[in-house]
C-alpha atoms as a PDB file:
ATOM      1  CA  UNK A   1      73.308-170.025  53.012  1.00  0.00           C
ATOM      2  CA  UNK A   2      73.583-169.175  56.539  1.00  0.00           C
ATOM      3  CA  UNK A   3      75.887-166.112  55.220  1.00  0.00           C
ATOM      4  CA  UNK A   4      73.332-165.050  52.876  1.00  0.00           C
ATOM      5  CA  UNK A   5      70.801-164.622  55.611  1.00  0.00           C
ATOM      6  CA  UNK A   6      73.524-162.773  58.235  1.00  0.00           C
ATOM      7  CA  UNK A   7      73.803-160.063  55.043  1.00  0.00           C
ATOM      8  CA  UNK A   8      70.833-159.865  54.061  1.00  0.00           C
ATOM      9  CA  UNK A   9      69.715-159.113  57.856  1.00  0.00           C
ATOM     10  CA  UNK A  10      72.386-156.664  57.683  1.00  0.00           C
ATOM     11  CA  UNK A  11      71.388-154.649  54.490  1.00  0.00           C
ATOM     12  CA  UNK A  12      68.039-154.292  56.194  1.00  0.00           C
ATOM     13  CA  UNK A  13      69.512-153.298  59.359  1.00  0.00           C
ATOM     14  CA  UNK A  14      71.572-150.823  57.533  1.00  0.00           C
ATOM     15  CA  UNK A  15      68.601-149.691  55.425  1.00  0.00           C
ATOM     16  CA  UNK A  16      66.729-148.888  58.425  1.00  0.00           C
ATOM     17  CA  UNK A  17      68.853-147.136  60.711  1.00  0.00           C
ATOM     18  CA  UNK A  18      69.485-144.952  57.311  1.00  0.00           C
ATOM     19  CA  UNK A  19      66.133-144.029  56.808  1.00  0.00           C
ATOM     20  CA  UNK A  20      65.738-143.231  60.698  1.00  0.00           C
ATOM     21  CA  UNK A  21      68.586-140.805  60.165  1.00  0.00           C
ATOM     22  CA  UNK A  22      67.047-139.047  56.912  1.00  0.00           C
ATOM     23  CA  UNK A  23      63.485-137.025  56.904  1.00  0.00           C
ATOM     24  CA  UNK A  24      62.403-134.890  54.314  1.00  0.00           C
ATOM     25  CA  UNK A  25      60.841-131.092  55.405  1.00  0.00           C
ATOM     26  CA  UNK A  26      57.724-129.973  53.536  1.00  0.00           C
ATOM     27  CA  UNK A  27      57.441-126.356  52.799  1.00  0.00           C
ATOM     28  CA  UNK A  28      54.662-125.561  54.312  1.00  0.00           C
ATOM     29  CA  UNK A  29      55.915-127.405  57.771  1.00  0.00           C
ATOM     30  CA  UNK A  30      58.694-126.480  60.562  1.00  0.00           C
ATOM     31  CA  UNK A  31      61.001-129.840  61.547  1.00  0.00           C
ATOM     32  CA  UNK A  32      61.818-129.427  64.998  1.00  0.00           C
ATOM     33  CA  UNK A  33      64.945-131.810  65.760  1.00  0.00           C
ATOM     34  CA  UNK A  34      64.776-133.200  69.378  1.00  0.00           C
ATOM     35  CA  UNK A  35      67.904-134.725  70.975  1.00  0.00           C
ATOM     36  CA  UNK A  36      67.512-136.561  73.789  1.00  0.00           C
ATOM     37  CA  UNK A  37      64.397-134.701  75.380  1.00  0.00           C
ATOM     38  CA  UNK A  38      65.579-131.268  74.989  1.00  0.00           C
ATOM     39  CA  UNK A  39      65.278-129.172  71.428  1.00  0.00           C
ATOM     40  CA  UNK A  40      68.480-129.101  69.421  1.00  0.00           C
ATOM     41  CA  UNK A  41      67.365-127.611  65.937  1.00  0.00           C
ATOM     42  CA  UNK A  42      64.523-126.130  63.913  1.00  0.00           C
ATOM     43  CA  UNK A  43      64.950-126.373  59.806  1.00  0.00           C
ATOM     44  CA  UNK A  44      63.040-124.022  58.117  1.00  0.00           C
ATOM     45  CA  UNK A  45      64.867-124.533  54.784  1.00  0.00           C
ATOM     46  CA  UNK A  46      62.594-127.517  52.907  1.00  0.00           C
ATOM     47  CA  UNK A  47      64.544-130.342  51.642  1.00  0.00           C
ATOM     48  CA  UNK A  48      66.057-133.726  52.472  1.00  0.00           C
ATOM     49  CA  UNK A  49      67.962-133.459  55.636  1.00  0.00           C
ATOM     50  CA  UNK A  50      69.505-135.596  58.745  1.00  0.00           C
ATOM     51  CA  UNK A  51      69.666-136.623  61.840  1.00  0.00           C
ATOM     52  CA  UNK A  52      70.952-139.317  64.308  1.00  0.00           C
ATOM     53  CA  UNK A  53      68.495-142.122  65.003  1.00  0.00           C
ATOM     54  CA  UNK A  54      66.300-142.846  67.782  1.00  0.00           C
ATOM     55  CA  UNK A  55      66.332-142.346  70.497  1.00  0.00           C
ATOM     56  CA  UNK A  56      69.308-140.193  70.343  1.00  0.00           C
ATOM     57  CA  UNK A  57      67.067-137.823  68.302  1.00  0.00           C
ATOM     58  CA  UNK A  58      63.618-137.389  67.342  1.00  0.00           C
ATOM     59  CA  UNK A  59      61.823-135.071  64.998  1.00  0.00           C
ATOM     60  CA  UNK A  60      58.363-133.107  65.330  1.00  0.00           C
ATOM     61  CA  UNK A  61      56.838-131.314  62.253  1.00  0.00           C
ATOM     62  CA  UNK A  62      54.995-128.124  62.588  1.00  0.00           C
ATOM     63  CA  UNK A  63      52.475-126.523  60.259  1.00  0.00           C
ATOM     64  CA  UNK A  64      53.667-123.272  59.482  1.00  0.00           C
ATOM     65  CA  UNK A  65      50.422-121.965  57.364  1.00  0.00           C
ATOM     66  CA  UNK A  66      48.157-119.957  58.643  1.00  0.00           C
ATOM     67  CA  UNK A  67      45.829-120.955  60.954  1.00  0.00           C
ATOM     68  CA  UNK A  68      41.834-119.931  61.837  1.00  0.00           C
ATOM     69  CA  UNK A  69      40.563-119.564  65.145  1.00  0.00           C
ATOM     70  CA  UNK A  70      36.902-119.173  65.109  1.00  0.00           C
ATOM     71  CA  UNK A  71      35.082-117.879  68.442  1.00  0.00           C
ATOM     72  CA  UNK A  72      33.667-120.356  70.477  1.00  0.00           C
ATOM     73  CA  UNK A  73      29.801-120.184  72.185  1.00  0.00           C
ATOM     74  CA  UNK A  74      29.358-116.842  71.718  1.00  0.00           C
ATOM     75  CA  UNK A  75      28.623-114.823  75.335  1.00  0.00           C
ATOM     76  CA  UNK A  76      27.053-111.230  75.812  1.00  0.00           C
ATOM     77  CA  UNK A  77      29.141-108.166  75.585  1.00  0.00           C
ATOM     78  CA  UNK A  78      27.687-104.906  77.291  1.00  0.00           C
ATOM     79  CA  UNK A  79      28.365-101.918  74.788  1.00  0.00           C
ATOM     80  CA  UNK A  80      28.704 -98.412  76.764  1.00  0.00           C
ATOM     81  CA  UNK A  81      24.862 -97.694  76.456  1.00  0.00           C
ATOM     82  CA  UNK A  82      24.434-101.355  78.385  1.00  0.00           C
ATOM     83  CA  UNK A  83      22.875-102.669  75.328  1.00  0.00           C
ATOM     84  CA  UNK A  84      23.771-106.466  75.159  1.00  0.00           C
ATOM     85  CA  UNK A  85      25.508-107.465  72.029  1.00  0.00           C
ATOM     86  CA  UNK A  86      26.892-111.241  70.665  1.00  0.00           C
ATOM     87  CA  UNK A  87      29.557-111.013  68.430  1.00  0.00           C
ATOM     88  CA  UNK A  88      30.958-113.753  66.025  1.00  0.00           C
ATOM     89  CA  UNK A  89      34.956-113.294  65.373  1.00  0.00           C
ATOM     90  CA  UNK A  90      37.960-115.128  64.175  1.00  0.00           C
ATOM     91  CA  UNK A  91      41.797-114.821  64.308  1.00  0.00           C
ATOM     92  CA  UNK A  92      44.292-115.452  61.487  1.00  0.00           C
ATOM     93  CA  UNK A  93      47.729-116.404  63.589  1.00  0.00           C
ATOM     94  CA  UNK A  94      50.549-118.611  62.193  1.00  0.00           C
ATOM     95  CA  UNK A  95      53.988-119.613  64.180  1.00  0.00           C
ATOM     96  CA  UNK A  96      56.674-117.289  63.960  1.00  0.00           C
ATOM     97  CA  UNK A  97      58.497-118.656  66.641  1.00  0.00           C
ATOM     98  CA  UNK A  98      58.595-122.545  66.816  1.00  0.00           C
ATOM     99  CA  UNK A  99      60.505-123.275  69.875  1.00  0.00           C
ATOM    100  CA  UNK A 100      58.726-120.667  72.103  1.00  0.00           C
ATOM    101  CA  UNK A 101      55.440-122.797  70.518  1.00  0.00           C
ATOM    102  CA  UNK A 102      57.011-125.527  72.030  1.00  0.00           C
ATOM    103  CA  UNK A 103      58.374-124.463  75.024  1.00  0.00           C
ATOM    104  CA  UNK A 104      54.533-122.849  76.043  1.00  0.00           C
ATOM    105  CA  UNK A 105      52.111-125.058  74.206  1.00  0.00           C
ATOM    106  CA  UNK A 106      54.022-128.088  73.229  1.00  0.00           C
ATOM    107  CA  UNK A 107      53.707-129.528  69.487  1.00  0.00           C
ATOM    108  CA  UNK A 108      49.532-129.403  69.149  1.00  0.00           C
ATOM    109  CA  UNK A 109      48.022-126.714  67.782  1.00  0.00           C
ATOM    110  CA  UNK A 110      44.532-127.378  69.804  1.00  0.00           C
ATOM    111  CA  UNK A 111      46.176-126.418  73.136  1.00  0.00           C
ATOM    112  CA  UNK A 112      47.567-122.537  72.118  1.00  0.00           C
ATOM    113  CA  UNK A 113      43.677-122.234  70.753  1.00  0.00           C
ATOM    114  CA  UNK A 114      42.109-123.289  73.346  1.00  0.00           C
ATOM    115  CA  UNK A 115      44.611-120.943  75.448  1.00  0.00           C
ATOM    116  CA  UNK A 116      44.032-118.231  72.325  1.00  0.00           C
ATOM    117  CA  UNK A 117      40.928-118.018  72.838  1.00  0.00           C
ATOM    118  CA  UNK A 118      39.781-116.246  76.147  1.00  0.00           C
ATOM    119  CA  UNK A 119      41.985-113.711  75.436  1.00  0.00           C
ATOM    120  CA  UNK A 120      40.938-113.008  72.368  1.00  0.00           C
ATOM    121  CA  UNK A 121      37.383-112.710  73.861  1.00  0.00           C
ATOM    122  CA  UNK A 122      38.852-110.565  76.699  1.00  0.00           C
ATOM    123  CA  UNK A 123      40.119-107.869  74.185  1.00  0.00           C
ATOM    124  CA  UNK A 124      36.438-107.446  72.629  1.00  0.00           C
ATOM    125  CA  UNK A 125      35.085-107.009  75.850  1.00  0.00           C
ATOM    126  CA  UNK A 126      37.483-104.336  76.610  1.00  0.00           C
ATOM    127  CA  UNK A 127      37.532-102.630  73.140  1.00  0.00           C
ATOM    128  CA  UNK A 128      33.218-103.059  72.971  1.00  0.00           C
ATOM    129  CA  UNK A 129      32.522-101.869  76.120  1.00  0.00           C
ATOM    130  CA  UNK A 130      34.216 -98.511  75.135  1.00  0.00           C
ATOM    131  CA  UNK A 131      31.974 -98.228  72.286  1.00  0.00           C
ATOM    132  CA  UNK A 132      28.272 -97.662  71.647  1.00  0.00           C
ATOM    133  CA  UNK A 133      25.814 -99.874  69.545  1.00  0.00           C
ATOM    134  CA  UNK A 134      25.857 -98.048  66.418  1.00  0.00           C
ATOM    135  CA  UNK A 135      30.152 -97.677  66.579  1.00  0.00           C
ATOM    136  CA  UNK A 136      30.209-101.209  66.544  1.00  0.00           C
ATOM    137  CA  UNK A 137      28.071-102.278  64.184  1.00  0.00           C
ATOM    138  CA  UNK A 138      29.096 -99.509  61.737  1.00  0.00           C
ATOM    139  CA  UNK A 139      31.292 -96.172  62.422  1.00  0.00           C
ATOM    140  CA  UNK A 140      34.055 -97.841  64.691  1.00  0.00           C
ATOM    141  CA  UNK A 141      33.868-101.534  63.551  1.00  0.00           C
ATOM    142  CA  UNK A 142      37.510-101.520  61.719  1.00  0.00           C
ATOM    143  CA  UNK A 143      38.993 -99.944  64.438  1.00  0.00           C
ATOM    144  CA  UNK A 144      37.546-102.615  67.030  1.00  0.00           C
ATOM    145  CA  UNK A 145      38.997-105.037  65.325  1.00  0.00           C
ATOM    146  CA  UNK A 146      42.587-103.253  64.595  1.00  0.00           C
ATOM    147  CA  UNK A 147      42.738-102.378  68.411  1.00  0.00           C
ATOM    148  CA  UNK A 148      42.275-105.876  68.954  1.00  0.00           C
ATOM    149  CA  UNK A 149      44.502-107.091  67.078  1.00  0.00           C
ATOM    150  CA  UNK A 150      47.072-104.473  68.934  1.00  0.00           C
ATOM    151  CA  UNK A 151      46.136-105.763  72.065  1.00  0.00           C
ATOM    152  CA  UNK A 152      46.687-109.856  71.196  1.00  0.00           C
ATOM    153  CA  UNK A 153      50.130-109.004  69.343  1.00  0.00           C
ATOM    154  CA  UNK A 154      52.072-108.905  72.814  1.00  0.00           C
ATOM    155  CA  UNK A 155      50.246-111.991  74.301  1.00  0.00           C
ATOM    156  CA  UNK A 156      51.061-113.772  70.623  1.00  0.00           C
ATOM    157  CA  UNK A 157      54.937-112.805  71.130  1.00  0.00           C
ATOM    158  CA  UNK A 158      54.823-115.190  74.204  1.00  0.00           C
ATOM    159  CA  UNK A 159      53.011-117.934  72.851  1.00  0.00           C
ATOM    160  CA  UNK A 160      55.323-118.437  69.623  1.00  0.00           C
ATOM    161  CA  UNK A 161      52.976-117.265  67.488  1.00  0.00           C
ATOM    162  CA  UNK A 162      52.101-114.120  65.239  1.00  0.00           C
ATOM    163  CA  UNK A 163      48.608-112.495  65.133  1.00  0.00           C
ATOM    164  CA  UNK A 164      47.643-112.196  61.160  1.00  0.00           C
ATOM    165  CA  UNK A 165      44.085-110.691  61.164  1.00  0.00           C
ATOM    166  CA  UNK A 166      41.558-110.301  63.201  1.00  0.00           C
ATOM    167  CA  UNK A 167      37.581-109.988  61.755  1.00  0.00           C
ATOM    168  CA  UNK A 168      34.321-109.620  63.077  1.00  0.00           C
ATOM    169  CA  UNK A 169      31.909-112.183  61.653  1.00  0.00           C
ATOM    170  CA  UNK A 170      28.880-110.985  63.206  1.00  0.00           C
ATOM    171  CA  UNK A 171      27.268-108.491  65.650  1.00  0.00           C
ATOM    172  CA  UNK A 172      23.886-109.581  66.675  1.00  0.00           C
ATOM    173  CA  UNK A 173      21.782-108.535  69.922  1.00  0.00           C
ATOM    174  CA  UNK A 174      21.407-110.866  72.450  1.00  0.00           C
ATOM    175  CA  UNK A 175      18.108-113.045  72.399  1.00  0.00           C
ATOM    176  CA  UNK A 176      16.114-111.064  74.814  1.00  0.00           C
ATOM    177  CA  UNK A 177      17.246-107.372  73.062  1.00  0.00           C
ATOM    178  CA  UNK A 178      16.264-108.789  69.739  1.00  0.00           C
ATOM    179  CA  UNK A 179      12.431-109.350  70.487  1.00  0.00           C
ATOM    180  CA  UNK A 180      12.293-105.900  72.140  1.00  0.00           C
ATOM    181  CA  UNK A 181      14.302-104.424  68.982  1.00  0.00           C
ATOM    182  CA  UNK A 182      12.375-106.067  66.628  1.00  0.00           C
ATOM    183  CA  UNK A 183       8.806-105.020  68.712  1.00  0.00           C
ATOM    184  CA  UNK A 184      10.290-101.328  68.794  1.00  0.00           C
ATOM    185  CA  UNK A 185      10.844-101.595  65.151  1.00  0.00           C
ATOM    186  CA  UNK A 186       7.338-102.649  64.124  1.00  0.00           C
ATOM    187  CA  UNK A 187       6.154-100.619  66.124  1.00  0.00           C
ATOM    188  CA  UNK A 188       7.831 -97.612  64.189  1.00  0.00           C
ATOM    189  CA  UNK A 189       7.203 -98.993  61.108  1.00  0.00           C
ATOM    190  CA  UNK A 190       3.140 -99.142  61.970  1.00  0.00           C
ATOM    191  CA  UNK A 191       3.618 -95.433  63.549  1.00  0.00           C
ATOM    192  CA  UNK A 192       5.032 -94.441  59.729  1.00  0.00           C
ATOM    193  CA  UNK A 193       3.032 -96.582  57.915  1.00  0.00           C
ATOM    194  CA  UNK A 194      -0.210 -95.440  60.005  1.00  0.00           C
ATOM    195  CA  UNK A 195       0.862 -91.187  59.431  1.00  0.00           C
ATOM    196  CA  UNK A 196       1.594 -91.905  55.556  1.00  0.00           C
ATOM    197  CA  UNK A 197      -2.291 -93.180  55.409  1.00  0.00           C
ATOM    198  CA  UNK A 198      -3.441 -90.584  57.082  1.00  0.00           C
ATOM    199  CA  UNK A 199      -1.844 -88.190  54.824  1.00  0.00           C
ATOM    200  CA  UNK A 200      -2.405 -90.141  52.050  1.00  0.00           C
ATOM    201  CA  UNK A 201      -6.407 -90.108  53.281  1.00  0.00           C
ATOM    202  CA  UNK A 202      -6.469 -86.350  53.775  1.00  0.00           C
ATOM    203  CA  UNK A 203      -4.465 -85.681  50.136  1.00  0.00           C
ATOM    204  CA  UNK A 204      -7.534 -88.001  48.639  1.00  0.00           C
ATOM    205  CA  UNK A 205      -9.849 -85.466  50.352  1.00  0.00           C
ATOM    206  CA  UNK A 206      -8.438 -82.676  49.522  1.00  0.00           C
ATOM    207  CA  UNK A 207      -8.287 -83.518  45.807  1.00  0.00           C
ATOM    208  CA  UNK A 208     -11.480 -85.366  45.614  1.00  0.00           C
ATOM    209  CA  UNK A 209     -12.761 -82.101  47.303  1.00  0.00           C
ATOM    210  CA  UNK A 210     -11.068 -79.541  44.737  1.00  0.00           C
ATOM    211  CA  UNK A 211     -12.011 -81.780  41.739  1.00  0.00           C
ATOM    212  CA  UNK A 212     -15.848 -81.401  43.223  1.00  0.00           C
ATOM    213  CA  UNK A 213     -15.411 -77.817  43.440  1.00  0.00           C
ATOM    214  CA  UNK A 214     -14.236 -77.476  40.047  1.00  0.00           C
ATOM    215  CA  UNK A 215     -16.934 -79.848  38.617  1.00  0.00           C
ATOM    216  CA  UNK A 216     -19.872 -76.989  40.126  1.00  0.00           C
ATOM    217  CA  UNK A 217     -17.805 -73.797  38.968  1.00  0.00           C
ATOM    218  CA  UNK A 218     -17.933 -75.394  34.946  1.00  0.00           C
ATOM    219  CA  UNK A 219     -21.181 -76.955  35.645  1.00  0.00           C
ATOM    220  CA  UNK A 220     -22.305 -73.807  37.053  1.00  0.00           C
ATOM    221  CA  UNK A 221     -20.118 -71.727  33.707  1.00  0.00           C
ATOM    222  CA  UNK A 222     -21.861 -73.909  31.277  1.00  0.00           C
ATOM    223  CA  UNK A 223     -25.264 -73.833  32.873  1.00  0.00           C
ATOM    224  CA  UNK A 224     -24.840 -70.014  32.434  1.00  0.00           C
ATOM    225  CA  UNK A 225     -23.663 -70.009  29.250  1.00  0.00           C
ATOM    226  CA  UNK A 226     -26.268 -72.307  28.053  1.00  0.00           C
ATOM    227  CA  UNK A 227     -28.993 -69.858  29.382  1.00  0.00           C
ATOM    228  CA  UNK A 228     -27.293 -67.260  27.929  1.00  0.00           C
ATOM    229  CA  UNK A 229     -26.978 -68.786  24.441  1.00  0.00           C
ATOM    230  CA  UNK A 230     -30.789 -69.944  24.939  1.00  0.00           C
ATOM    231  CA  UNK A 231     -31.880 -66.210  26.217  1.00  0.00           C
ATOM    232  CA  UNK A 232     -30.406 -65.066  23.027  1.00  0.00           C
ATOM    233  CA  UNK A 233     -32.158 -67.093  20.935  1.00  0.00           C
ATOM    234  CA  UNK A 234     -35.607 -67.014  22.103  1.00  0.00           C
ATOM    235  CA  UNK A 235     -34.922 -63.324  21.754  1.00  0.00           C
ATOM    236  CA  UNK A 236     -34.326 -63.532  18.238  1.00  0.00           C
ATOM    237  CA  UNK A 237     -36.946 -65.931  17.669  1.00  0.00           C
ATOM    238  CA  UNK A 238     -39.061 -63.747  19.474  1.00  0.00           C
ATOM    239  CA  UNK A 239     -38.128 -61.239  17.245  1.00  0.00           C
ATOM    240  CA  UNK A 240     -38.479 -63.078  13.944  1.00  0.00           C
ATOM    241  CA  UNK A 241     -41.900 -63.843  15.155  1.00  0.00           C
ATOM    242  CA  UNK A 242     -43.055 -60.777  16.298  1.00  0.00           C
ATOM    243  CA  UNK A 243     -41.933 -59.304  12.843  1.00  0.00           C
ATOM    244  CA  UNK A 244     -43.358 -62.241  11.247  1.00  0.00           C
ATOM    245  CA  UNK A 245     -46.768 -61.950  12.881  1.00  0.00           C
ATOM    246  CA  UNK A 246     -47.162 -58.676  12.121  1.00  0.00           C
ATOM    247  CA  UNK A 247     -46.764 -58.684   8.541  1.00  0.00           C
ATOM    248  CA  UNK A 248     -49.580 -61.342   8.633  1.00  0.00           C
ATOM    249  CA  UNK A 249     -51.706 -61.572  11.891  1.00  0.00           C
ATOM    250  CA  UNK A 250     -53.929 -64.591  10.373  1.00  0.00           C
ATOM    251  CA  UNK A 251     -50.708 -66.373  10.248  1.00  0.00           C
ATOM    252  CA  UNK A 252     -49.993 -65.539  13.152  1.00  0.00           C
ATOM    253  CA  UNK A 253     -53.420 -66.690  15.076  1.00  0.00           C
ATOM    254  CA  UNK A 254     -53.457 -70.159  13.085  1.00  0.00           C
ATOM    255  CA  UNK A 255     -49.470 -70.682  14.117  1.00  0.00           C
ATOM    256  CA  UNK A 256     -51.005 -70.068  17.804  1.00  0.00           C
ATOM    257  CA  UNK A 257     -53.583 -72.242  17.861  1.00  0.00           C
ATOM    258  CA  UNK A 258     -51.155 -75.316  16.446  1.00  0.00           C
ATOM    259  CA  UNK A 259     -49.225 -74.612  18.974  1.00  0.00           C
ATOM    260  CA  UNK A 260     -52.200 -75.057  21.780  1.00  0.00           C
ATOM    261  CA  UNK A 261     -53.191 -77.923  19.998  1.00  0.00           C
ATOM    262  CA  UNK A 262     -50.044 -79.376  20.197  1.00  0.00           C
ATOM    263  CA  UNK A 263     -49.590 -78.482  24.093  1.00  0.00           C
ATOM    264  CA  UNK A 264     -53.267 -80.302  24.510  1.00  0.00           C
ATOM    265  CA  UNK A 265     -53.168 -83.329  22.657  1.00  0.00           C
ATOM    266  CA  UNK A 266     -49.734 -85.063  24.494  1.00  0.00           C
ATOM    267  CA  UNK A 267     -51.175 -88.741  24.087  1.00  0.00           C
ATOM    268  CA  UNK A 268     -53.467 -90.825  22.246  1.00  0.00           C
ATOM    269  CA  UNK A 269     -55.745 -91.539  25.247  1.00  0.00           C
ATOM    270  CA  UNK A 270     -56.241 -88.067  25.936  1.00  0.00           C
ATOM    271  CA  UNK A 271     -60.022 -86.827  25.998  1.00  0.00           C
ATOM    272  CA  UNK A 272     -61.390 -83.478  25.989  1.00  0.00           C
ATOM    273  CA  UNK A 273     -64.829 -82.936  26.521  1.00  0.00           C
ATOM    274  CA  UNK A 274     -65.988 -79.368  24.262  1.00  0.00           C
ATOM    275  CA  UNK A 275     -68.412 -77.385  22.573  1.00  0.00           C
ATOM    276  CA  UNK A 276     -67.025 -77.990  18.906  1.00  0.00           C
ATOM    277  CA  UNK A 277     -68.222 -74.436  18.112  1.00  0.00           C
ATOM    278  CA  UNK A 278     -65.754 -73.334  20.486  1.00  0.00           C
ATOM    279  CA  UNK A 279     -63.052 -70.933  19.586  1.00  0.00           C
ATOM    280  CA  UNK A 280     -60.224 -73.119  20.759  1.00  0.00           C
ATOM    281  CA  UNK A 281     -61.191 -75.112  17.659  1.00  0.00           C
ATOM    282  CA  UNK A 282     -61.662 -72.471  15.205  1.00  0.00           C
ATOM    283  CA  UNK A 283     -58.490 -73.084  12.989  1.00  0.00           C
ATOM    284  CA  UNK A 284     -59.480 -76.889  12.702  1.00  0.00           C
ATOM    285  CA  UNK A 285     -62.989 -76.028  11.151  1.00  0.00           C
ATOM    286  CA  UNK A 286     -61.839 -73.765   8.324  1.00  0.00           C
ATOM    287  CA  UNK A 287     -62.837 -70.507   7.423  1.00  0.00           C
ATOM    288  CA  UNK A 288     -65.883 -71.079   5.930  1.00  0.00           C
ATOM    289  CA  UNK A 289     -67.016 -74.742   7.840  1.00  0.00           C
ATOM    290  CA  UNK A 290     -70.337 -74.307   9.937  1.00  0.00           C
ATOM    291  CA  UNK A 291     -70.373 -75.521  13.367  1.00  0.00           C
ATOM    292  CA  UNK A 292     -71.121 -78.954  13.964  1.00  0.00           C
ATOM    293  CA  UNK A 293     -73.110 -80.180  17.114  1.00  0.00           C
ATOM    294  CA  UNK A 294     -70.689 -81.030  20.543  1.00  0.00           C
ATOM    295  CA  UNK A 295     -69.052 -84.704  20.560  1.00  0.00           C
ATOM    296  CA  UNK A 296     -66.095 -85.791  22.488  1.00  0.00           C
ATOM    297  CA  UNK A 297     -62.857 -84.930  20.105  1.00  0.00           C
ATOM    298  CA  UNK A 298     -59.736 -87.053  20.580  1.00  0.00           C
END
């Protein structure tokens, strides 16, 4: 029994120093074989591999993917007009160099960022102050970021690491710019908004004014044409009546007095006080009717 338990004890003695001499590397990861304090290897190669067992070695995986750093509180940068801008970036980097990484920022990624990123934040302040407002935000942004990126590659060399990309997120102004932009703005806008009413007010006038001037001129064309086409008829009607009259004067003195009696007698409640043997009522009483005595006629 008691040599059952002395090899069992020493299959699991074997079975662990084993597996403290075997570790497996990931693809995506650096191993990084320490022996005795002091690097001794780096595998890149992914696989099963070997080493001796603590403490005589140890081994530290790296991530070799690509890595983000995004800027931190953003501060003011002063563009070459002295217009205060914030700007939002982030850097692509991945090791290239693992035991320079090590040597400089030891195996944590959070210390080579948080040494990363003044630096990075150094070179926009140089590269933006070069530039105006309108080259940053637009004409000259790519090559901000490109010089940049030419600026961090010899700092990265030291650091173990390699500079990927580099990217502007953001340009905004600064919080007290941005209230006096945005007042200067309105303000514009009202200036253009306020001229394209005026204009608009004075093209209403204008056309309202032409459309009344062309309303009198065909008013003015058809009320001469009208008197024209009226002149012309009470000329021929003239004419039909003086021919007509003269063929037959009776006819023409009863058509006269029809017409006075019409012009006289408008309304019902109209009343005429006359001598009934009067003329003006000749045509009513007939040729041969005798006068009759005066009475009000209606």
């Amino acid at each position: 029994m008691n040599r059952l338990v002395v090899i069992a004890i020493s299959a699991l003695i074997v079975f662990l120093l084993a597996s403290s001499m075997m570790f497996i590397v990931d693809q995506r990861r650096f191993a990084v074989v320490y022996s005795l304090g002091e690097i001794k290897e780096v595998i890149t190669e992914p696989g099963l591999k070997f080493k001796l067992p603590p403490p005589l070695q140890n081994v530290v995986m790296l991530d070799r993917r690509i890595q983000t750093l995004d800027s931190p509180e953003s501060r003011p940068i002063f563009t070459a007009e002295k217009k205060s801008l914030v700007i939002d970036w982030l850097v692509k980097w991945r090791i290239a160099e693992p035991r320079q990484f090590i040597r400089n920022n030891g195996p944590v990624t959070s210390n080579i960022e948080n040494r990363l990123s003044p630096i990075v934040q150094a070179a926009f302040n140089e590269e933006v102050t070069k530039r105006t407002v309108l080259g940053v935000l637009a004409t000259e942004r790519d090559k901000v970021m490109n010089d940049v990126r030419r600026r961090l590659e010899d700092e990265a060399k030291q650091f173990g690491i390699e500079v990927v990309d580099v990217r502007i997120k953001r340009v905004d102004f600064a919080a007290n710019v941005t209230e006096a932009v945005y007042s200067r703005m309105k303000s514009e806008r009202q200036r253009v908004a306020n001229l394209d009413r005026a204009t608009g007010s004075a093209e209403g006038d204008k056309i309202r004014a032409d459309a009344d001037r062309q309303r009198d001129v065909i008013v003015a064309e058809a009320y001469r044409d009208a008197q024209k086409v009226q002149g012309e008829g009470d000329a021929k009607a003239s004419a039909v009546y003086a021919e007509s009259f003269g063929r037959d004067p009776a006819f023409a003195q009863f058509y006269r007095s029809l017409q006075a009696y019409r012009s006289t007698f408008r309304s019902k409640s109209d009343v005429m006080v006359i001598d009934s043997s009067n003329d003006f009522f000749k045509a009513m009483r007939g040729a041969g009717a005798a006068p009759a005595a005066a009475a009000p006629r209606k």
